[in-house]
C-alpha atoms as a PDB file:
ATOM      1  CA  UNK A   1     -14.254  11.011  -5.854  1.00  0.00           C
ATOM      2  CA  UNK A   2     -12.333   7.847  -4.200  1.00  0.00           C
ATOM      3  CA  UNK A   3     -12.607   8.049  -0.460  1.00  0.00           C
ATOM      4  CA  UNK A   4      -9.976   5.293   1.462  1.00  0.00           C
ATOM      5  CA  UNK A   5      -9.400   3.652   4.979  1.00  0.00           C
ATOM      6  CA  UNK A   6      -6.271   1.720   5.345  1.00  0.00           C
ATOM      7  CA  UNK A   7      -6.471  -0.894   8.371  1.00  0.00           C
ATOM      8  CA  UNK A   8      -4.732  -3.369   9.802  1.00  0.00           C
ATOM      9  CA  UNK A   9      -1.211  -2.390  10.806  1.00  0.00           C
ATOM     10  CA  UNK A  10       0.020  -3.112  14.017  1.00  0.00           C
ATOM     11  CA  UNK A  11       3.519  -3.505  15.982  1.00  0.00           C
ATOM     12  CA  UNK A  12       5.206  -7.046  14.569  1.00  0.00           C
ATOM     13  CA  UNK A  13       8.805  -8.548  15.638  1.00  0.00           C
ATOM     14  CA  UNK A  14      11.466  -8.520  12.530  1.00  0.00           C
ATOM     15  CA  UNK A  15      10.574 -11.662  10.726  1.00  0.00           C
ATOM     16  CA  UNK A  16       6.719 -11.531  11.550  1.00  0.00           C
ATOM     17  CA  UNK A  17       3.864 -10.846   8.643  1.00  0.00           C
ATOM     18  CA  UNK A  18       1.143  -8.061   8.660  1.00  0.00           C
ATOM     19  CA  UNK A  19      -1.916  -7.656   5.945  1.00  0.00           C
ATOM     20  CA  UNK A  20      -3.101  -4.030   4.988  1.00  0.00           C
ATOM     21  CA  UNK A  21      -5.761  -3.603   3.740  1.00  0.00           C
ATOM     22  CA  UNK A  22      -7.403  -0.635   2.197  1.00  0.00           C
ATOM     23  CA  UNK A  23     -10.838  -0.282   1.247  1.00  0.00           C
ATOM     24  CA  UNK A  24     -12.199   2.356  -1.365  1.00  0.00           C
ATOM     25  CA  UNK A  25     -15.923   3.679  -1.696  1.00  0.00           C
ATOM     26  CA  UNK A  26     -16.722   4.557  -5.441  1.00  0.00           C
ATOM     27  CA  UNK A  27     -18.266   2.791  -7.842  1.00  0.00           C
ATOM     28  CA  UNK A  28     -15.236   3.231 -10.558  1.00  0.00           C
ATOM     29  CA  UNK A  29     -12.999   1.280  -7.807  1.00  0.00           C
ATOM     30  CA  UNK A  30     -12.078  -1.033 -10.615  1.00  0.00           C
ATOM     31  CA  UNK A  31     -10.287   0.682 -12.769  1.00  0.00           C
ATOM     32  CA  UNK A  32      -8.088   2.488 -10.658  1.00  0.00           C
ATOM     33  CA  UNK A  33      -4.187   1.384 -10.306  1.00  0.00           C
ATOM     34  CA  UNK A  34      -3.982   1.425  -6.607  1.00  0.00           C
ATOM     35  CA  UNK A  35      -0.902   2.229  -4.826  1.00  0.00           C
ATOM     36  CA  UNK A  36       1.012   1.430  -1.590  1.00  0.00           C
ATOM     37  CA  UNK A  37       3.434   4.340  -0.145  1.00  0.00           C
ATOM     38  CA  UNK A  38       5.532   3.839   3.012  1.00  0.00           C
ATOM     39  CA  UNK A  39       6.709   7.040   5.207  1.00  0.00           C
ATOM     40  CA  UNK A  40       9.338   6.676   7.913  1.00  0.00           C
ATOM     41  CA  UNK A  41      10.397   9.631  10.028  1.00  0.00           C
ATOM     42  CA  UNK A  42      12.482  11.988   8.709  1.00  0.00           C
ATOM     43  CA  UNK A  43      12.067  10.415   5.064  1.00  0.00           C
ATOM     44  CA  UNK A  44      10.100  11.159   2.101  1.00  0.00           C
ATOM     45  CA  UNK A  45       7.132   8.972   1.259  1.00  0.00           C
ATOM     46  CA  UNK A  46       8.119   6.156  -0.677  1.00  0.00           C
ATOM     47  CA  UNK A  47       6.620   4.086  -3.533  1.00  0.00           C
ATOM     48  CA  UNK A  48       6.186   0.001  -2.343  1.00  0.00           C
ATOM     49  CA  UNK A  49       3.940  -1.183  -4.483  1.00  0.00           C
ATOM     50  CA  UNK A  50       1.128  -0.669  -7.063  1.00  0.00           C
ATOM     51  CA  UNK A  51      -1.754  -3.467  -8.743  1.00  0.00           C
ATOM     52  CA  UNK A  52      -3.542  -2.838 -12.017  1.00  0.00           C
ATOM     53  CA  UNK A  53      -7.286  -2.727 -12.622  1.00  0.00           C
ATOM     54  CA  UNK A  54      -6.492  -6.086 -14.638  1.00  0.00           C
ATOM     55  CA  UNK A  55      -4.140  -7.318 -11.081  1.00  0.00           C
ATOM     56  CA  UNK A  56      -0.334  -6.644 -12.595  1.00  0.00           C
ATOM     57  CA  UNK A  57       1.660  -5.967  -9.911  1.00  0.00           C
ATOM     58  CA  UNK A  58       4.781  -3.751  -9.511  1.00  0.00           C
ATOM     59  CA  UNK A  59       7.377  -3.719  -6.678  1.00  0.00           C
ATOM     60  CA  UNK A  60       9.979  -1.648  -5.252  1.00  0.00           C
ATOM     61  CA  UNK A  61      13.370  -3.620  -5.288  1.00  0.00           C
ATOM     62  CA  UNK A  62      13.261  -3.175  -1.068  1.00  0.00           C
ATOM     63  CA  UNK A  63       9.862  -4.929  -0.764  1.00  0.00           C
ATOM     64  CA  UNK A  64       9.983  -7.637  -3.987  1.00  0.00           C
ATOM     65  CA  UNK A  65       9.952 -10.960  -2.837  1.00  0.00           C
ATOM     66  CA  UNK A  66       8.571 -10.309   0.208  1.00  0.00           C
ATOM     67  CA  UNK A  67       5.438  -8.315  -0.036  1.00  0.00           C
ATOM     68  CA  UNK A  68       2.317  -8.559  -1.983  1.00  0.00           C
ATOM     69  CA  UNK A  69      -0.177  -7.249  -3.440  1.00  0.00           C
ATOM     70  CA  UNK A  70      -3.861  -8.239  -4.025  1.00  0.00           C
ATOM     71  CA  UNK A  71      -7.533  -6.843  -4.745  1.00  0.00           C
ATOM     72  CA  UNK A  72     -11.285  -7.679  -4.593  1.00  0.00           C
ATOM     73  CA  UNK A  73     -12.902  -5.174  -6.868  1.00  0.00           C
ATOM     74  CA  UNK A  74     -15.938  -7.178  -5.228  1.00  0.00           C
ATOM     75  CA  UNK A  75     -15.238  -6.135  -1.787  1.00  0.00           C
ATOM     76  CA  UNK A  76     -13.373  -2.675  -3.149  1.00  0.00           C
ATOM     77  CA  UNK A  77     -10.412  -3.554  -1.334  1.00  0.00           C
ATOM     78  CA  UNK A  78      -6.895  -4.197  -1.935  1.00  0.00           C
ATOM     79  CA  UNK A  79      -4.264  -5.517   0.126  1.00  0.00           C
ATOM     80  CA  UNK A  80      -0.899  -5.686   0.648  1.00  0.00           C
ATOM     81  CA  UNK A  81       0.732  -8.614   2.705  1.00  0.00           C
ATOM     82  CA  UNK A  82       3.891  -7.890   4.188  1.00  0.00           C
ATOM     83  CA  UNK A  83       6.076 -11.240   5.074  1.00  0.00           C
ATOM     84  CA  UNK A  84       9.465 -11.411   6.349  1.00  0.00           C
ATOM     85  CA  UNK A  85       9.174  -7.777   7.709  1.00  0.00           C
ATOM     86  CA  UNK A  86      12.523  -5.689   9.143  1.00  0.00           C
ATOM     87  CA  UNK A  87      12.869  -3.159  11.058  1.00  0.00           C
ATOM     88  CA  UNK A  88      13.489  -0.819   8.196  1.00  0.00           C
ATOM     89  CA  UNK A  89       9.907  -1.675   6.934  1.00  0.00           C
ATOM     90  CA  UNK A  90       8.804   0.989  10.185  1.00  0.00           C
ATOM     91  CA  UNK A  91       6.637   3.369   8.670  1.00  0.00           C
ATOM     92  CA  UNK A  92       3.012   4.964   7.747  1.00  0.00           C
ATOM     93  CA  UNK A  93       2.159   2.938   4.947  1.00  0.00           C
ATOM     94  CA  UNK A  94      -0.759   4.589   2.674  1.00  0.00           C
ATOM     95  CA  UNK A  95      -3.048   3.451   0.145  1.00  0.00           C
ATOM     96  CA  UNK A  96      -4.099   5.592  -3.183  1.00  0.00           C
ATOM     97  CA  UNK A  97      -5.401   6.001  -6.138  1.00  0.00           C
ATOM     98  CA  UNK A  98      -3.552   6.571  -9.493  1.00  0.00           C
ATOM     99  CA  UNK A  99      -4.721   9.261 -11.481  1.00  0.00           C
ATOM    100  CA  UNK A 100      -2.371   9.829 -14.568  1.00  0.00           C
ATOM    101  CA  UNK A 101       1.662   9.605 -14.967  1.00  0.00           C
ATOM    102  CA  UNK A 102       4.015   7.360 -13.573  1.00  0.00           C
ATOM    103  CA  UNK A 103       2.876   4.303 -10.773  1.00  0.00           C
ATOM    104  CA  UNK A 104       6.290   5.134  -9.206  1.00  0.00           C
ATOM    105  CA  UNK A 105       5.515   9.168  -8.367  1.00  0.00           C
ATOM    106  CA  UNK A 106       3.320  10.157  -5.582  1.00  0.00           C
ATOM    107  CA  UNK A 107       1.996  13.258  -7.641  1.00  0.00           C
ATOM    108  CA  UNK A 108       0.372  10.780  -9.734  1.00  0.00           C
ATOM    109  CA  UNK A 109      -1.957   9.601  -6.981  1.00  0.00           C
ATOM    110  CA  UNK A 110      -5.211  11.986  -5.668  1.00  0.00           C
ATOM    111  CA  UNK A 111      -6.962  10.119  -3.429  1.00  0.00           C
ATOM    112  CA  UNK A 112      -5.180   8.765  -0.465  1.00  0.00           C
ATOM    113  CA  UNK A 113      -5.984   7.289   2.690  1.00  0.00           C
ATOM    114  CA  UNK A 114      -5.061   8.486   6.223  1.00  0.00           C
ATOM    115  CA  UNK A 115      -2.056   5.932   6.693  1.00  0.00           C
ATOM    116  CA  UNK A 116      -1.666   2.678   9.156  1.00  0.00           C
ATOM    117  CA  UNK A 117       1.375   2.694  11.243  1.00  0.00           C
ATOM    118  CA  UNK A 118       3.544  -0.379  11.093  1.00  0.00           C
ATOM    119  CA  UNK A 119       6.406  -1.059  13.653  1.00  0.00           C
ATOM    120  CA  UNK A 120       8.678  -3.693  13.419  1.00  0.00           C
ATOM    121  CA  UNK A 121      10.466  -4.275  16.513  1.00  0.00           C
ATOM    122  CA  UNK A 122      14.172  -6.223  16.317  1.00  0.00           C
END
């Protein structure tokens, strides 16, 4: 059982930075994939991001360049900075937990967090 709290969104003008973070209670934290989804109203939740137990990183084509993701498997956290944020980037963004199957496909994740709103204002 993986239990997670995503923090630290907030309302940021387009341009502006924000750092998630999501912290995990467990003791196999470490060798879960973790994942970043995004939902906007009206939209489906979307894959933005995923890091490896060993710290690969994968990006969807709308985020890479400008976000990033990160872990402490000391701290059972992972991160994701967001830099150079747009109004499109509005959304719930949620943490999880990858359980088998593709990084890409939310059915693949069990555990999930409660979501952080993020607002970017133009």
């Amino acid at each position: 059982q993986v239990q997670l709290v995503e923090s630290g969104g907030g309302l940021v003008q387009a341009g502006g930075s924000l750092r998630l973070s999501c912290a995990a209670s467990g003791r196999t934290f470490s060798s879960y994939t973790m994942g970043w989804f995004r939902q906007a109203p009206g939209k489906e939740r979307e894959f933005v991001s995923c890091i490896t137990w060993g710290g690969n990183t994968y990006y969807a084509d709308s985020v890479k360049g400008r976000f990033s993701s990160s872990r402490d498997n000391s701290k059972n956290t992972v991160y994701l900075q967001m830099n150079s944020l747009k109004p499109e980037d509005t959304a719930v963004y949620y943490c999880a937990a990858h359980s088998h199957g593709s990084w890409l496909a939310r059915a693949s994740y069990d555990y999930w967090g409660q979501g952080t709103q993020v607002t970017v204002s133009s």
